[in-house]
C-alpha atoms as a PDB file:
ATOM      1  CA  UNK A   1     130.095 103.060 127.222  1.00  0.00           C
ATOM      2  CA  UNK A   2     128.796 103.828 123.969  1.00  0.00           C
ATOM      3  CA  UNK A   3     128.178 101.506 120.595  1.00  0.00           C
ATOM      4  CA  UNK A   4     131.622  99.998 119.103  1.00  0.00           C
ATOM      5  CA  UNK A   5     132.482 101.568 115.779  1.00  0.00           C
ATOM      6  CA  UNK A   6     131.030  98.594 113.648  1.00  0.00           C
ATOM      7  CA  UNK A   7     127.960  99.084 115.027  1.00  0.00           C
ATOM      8  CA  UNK A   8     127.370 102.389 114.752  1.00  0.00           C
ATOM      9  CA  UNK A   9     128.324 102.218 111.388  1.00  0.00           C
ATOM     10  CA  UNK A  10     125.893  99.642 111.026  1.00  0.00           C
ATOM     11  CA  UNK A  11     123.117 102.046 112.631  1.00  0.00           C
ATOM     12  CA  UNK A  12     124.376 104.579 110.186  1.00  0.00           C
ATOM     13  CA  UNK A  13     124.023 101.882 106.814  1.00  0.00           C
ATOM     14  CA  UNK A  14     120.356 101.414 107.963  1.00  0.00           C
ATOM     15  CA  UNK A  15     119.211 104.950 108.203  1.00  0.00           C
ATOM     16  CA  UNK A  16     121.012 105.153 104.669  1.00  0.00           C
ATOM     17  CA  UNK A  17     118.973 102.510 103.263  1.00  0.00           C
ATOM     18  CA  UNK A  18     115.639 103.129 105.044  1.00  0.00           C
ATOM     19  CA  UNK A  19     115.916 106.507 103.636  1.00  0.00           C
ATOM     20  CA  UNK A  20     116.454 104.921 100.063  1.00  0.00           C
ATOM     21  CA  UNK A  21     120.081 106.327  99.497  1.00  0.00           C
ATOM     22  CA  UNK A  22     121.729 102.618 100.266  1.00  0.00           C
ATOM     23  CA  UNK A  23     120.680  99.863  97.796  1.00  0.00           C
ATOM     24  CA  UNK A  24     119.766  96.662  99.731  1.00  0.00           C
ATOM     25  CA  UNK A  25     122.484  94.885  98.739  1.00  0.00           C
ATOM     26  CA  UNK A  26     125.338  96.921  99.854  1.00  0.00           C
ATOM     27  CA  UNK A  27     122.992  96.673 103.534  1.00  0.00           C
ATOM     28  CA  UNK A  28     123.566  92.829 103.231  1.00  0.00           C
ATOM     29  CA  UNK A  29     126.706  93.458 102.848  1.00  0.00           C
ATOM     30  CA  UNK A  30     127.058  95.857 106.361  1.00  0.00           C
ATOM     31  CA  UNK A  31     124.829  92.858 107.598  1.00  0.00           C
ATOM     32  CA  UNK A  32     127.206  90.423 107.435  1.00  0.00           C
ATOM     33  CA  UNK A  33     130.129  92.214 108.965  1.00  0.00           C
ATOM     34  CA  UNK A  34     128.215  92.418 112.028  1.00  0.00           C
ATOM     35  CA  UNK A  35     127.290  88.804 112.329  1.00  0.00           C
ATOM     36  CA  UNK A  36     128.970  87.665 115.412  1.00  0.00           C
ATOM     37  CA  UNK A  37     130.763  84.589 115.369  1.00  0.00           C
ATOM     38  CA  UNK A  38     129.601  81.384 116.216  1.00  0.00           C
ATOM     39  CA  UNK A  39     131.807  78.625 118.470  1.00  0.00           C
ATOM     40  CA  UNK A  40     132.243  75.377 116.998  1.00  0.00           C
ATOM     41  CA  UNK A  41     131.439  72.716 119.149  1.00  0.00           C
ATOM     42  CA  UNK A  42     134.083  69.220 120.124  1.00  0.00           C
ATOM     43  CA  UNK A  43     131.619  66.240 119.846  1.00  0.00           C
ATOM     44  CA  UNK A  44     132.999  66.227 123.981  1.00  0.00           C
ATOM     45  CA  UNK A  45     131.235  69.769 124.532  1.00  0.00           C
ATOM     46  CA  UNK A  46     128.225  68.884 122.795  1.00  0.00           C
ATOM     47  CA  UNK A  47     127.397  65.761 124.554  1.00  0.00           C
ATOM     48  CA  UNK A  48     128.481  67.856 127.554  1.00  0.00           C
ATOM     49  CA  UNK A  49     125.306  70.369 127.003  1.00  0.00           C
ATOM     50  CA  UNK A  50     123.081  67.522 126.259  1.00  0.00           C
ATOM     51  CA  UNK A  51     123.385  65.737 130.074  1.00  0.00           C
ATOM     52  CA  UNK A  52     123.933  68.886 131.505  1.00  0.00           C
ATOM     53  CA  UNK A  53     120.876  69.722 130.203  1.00  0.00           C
ATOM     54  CA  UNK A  54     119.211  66.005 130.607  1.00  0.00           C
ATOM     55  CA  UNK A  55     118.212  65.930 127.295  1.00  0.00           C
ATOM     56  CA  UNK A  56     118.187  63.222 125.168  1.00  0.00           C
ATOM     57  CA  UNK A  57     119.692  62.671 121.863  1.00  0.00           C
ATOM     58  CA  UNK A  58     116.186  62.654 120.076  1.00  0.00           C
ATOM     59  CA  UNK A  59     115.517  66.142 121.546  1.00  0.00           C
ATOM     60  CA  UNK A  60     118.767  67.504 120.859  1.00  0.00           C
ATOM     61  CA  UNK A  61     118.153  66.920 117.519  1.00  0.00           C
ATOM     62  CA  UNK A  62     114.535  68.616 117.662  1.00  0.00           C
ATOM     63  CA  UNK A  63     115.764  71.519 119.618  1.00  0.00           C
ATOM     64  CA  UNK A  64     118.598  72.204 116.853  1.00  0.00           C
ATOM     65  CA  UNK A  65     116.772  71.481 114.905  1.00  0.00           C
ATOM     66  CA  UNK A  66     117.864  68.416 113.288  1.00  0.00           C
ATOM     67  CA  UNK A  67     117.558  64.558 113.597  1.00  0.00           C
ATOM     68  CA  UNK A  68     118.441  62.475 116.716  1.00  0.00           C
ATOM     69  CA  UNK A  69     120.958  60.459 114.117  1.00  0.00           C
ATOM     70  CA  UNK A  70     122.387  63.528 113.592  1.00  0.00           C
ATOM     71  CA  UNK A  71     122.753  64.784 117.418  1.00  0.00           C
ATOM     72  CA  UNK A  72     124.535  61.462 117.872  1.00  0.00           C
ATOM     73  CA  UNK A  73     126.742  61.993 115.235  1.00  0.00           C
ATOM     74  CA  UNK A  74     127.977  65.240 116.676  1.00  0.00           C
ATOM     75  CA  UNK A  75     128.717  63.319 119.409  1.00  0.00           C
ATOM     76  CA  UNK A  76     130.765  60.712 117.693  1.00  0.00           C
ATOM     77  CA  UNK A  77     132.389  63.611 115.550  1.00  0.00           C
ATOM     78  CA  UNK A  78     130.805  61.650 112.553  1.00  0.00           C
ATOM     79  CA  UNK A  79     129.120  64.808 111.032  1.00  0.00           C
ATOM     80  CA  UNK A  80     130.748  67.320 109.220  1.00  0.00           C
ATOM     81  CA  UNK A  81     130.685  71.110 110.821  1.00  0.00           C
ATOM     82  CA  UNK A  82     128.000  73.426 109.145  1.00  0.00           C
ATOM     83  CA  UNK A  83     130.246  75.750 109.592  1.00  0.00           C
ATOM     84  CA  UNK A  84     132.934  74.188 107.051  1.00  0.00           C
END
């Protein structure tokens, strides 16, 4: 099947701009309507990934990337969402 309708107008706002009729910020705009969502995590599923993954909490936090205090605080649910 072919490209959902968001994306194709998407495609569509592009061309526009590449050929100088769209301004660049009406493109950010398209640009973040196609942003796909992102799951937030339970501190249960992220510790989860970690041993599933035998990964300590030191490279958690590099592969995120963030601090191993802070991979452990997902964990504990002691860090606030960045997506809050």
């Amino acid at each position: 099947m072919g490209k959902g309708i968001l994306e194709a107008v998407h495609d569509t706002a592009r061309g526009l701009a590449k050929a100088g009729v769209m301004n660049a910020v009406t493109l950010r705009e398209f640009d973040a309507l196609c942003l796909p969502t992102i799951h937030a995590y339970t501190c249960d599923e992220i510790r989860a990934i970690r041993l599933r993954n035998k990964a300590s909490q030191v490279k958690t936090g590099r592969g995120a990337p963030a601090r191993h205090s802070h991979a452990g605080a997902w964990e504990r649910e002691a860090w606030p969402s960045a997506l809050n």
